[in-house]
C-alpha atoms as a PDB file:
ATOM      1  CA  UNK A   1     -36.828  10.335  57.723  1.00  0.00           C
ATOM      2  CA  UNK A   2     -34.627   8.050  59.507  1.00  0.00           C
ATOM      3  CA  UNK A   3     -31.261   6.761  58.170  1.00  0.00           C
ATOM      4  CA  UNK A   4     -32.847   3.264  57.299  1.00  0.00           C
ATOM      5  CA  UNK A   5     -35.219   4.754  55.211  1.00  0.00           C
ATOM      6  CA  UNK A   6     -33.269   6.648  52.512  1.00  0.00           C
ATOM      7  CA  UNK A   7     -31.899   5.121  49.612  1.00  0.00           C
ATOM      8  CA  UNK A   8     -29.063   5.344  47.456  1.00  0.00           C
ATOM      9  CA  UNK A   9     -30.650   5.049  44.356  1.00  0.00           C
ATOM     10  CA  UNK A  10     -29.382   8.502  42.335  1.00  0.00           C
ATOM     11  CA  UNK A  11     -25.931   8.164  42.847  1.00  0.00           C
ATOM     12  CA  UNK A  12     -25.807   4.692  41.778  1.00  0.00           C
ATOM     13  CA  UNK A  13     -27.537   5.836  38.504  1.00  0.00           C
ATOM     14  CA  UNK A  14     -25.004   8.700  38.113  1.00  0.00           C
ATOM     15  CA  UNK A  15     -22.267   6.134  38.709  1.00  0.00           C
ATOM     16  CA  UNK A  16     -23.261   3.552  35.950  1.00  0.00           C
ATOM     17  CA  UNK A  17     -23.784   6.781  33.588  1.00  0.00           C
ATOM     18  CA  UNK A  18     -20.507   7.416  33.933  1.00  0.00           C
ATOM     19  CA  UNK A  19     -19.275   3.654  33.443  1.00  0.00           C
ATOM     20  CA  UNK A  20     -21.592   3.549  30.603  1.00  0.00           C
ATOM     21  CA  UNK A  21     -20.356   6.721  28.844  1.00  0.00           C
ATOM     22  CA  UNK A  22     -17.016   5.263  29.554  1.00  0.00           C
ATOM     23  CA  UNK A  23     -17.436   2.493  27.371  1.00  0.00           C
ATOM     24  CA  UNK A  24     -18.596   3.638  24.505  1.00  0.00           C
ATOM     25  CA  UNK A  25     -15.824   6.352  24.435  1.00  0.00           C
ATOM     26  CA  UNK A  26     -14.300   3.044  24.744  1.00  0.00           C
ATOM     27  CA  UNK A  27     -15.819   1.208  21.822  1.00  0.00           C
ATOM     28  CA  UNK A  28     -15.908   4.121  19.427  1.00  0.00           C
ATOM     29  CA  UNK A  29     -11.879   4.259  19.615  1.00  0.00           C
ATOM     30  CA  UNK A  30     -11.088   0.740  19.192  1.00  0.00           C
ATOM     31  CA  UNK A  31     -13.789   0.396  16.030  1.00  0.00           C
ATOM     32  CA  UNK A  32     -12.912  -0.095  13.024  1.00  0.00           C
ATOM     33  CA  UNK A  33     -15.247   0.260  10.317  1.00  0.00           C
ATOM     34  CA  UNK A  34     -15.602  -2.523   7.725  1.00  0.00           C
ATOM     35  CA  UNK A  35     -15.012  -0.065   4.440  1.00  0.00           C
ATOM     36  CA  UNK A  36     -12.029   1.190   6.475  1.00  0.00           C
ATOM     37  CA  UNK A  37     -10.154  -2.395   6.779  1.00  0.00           C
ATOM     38  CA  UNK A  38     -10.940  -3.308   3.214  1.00  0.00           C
ATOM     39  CA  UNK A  39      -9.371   0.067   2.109  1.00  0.00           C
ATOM     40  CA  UNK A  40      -6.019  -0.931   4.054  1.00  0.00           C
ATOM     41  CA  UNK A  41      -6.016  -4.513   3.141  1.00  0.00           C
ATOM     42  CA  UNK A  42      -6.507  -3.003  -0.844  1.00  0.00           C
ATOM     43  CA  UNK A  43      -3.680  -0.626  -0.041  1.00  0.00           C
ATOM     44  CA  UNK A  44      -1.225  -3.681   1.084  1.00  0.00           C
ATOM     45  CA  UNK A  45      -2.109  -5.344  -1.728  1.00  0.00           C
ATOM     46  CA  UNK A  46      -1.175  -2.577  -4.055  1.00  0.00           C
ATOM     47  CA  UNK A  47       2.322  -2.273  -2.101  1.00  0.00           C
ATOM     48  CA  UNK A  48       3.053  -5.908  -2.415  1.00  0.00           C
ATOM     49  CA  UNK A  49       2.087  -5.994  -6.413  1.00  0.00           C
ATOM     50  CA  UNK A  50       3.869  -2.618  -6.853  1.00  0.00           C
ATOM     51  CA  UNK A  51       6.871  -4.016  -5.083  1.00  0.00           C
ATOM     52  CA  UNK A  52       6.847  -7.072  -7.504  1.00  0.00           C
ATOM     53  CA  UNK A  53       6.856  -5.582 -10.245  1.00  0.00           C
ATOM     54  CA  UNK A  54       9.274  -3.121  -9.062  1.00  0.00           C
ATOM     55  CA  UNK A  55      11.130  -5.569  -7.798  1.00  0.00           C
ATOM     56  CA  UNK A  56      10.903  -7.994 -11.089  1.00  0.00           C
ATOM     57  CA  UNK A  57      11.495  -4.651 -13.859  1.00  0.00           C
ATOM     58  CA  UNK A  58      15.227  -4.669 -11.528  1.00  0.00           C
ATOM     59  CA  UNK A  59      15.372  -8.327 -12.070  1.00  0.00           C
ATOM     60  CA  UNK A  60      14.923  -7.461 -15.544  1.00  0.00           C
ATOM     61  CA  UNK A  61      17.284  -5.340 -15.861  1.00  0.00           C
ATOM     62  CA  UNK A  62      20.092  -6.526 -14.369  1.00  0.00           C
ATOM     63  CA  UNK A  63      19.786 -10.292 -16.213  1.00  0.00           C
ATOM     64  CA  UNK A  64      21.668  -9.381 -19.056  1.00  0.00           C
ATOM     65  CA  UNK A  65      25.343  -8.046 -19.420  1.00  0.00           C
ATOM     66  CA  UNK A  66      23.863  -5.069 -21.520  1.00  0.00           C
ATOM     67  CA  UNK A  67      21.357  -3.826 -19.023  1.00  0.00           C
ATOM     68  CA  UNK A  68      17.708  -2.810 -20.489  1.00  0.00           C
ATOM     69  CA  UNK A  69      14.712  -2.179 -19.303  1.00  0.00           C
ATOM     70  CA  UNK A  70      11.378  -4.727 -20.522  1.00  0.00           C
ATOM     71  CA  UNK A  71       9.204  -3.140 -23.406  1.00  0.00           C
ATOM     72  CA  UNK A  72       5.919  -4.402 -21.788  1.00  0.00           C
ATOM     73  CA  UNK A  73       4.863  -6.325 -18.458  1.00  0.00           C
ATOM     74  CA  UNK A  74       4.488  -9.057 -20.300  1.00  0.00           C
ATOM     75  CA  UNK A  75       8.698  -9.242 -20.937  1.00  0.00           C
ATOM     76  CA  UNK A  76       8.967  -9.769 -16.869  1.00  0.00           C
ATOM     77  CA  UNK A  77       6.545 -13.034 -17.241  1.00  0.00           C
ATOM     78  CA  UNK A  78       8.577 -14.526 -20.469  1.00  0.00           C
ATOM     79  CA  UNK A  79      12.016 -12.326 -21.239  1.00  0.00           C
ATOM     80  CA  UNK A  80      12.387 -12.364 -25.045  1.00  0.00           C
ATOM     81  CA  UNK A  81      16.279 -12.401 -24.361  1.00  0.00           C
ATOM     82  CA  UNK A  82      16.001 -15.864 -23.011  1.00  0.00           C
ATOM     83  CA  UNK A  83      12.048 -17.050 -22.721  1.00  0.00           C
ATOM     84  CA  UNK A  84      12.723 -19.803 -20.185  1.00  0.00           C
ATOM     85  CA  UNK A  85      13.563 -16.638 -17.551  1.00  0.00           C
ATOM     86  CA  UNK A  86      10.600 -15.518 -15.475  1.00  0.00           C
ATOM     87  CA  UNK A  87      11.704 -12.404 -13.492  1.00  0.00           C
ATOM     88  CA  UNK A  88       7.764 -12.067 -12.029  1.00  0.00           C
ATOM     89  CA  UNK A  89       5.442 -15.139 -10.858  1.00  0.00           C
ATOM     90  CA  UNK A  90       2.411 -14.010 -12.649  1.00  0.00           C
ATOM     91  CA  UNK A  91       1.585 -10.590 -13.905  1.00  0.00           C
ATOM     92  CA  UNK A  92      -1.096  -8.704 -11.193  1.00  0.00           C
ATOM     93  CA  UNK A  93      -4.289  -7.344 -11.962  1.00  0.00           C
ATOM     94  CA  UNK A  94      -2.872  -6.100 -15.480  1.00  0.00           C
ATOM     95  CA  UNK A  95      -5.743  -3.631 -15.894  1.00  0.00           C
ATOM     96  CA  UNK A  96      -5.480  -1.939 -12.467  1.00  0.00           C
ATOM     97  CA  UNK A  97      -1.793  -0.855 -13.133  1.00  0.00           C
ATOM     98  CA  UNK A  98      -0.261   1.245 -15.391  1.00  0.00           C
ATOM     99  CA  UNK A  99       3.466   1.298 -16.971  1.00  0.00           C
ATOM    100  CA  UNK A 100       5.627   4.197 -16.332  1.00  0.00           C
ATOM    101  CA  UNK A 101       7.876   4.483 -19.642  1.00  0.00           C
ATOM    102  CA  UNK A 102      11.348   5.818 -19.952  1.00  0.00           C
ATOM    103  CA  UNK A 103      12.206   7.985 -22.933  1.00  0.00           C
ATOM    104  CA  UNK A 104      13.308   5.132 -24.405  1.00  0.00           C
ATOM    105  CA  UNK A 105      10.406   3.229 -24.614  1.00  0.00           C
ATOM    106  CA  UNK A 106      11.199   0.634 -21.724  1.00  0.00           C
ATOM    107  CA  UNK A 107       9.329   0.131 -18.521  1.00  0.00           C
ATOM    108  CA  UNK A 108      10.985   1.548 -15.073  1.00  0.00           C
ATOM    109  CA  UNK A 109       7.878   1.459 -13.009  1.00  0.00           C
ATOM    110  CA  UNK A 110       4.291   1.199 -12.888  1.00  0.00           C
ATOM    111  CA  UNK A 111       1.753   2.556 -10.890  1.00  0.00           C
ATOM    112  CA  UNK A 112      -2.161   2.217  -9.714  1.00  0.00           C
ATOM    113  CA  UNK A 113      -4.277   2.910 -11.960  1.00  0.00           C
ATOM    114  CA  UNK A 114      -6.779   4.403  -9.247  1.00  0.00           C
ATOM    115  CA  UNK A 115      -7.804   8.205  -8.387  1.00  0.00           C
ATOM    116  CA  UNK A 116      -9.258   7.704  -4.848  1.00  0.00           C
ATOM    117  CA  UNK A 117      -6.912   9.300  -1.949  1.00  0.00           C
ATOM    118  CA  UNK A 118      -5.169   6.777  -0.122  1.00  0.00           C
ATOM    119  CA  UNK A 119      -5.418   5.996   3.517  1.00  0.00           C
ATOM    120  CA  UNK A 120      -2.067   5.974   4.235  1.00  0.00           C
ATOM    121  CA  UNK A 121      -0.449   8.768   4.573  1.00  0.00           C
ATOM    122  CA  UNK A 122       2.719   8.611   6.443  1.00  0.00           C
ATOM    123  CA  UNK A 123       4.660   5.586   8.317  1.00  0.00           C
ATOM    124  CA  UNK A 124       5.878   3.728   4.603  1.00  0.00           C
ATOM    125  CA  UNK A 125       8.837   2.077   5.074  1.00  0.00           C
ATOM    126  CA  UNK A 126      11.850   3.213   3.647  1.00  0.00           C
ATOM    127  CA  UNK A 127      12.032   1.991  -0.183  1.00  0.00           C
ATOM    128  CA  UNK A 128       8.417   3.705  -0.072  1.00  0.00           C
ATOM    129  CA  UNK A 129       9.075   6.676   1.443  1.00  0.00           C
ATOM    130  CA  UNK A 130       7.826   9.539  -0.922  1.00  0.00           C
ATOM    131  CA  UNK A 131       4.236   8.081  -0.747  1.00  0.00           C
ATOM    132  CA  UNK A 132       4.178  10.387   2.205  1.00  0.00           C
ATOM    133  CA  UNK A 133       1.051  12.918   1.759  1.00  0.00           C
ATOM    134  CA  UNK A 134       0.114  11.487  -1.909  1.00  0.00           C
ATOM    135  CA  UNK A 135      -2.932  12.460  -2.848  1.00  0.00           C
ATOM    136  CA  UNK A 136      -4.026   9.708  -5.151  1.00  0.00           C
ATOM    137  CA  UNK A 137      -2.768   6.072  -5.229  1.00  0.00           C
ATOM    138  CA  UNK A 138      -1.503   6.922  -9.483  1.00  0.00           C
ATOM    139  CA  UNK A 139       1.285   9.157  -7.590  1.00  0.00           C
ATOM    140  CA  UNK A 140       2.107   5.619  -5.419  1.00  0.00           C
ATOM    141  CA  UNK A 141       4.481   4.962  -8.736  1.00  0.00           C
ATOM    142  CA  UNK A 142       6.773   1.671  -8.268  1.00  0.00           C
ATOM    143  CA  UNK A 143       9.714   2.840  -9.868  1.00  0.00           C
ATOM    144  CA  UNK A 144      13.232   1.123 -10.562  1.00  0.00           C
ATOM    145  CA  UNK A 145      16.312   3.737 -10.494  1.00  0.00           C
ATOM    146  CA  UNK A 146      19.362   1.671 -11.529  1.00  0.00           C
ATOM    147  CA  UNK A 147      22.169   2.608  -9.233  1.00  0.00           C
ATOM    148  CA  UNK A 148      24.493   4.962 -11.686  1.00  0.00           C
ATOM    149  CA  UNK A 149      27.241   3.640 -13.428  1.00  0.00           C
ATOM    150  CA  UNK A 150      30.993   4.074 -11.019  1.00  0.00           C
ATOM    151  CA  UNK A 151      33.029   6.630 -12.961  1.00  0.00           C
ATOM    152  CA  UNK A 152      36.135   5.670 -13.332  1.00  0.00           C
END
């Protein structure tokens, strides 16, 4: 067979194989499924409601010259010490989170009220960082630790 004759037909086949197998390597890297980005935009919701409450219970707290912690969410919304003080905007979801009590009967934290094993894993940022490796969002607990008092 002369040179004019043959064709180059295989290795162009073998070529776009390649290209094709390429891009779905490609495409299965980059996709995200749907279930996966409503998980994470759930789990930055719970961080920014567990932050404002967290955030609100230190509000709380510090308002008053004899520091205390509220009895029930419902103190950050309307403080019985003065009930014209919000320390929190609204109160979130109020059946998906639970209060964390002190032996004393006031709130210091709160926490998910959800079983399921979070996404996230590692990477929190620093006022988050022992949600690293929880295995349930209820150990994701929002908790306010006073600084302790300066001995003198």
């Amino acid at each position: 067979m002369s040179k004019a004759g043959r064709t180059d037909g295989g290795y162009t086949y073998v070529a776009l194989l390649v290209v094709l197998v390429g891009i779905t390597l490609a495409a299965q890297t980059t996709f995200v499924p749907t279930a996966t980005k409503a998980k994470r935009a759930t789990e930055a919701e719970i961080i920014f409601q567990g932050r404002a409450y967290r955030d609100a219970i230190a509000r709380y707290w510090a308002f008053d010259e004899e520091p205390a912690f509220p009895s029930t969410l419902d103190d950050l919304l309307r403080d019985p010490r003065d009930p014209g003080v919000k320390h929190i905007r609204r109160l979130y979801d109020v059946d998906n989170w639970t209060a964390e009590f002190r032996a004393d009967g006031g709130i210091q934290g709160v926490f998910p009220d959800r079983r399921d094993m979070p996404l996230k894993q590692a990477g929190f940022p620093p006022d988050l960082a022992d949600f690293e490796g929880k295995k349930s969002y209820k150990d994701w607990v929002f908790r306010f630790v006073p600084d302790p008092a300066p001995s003198e």
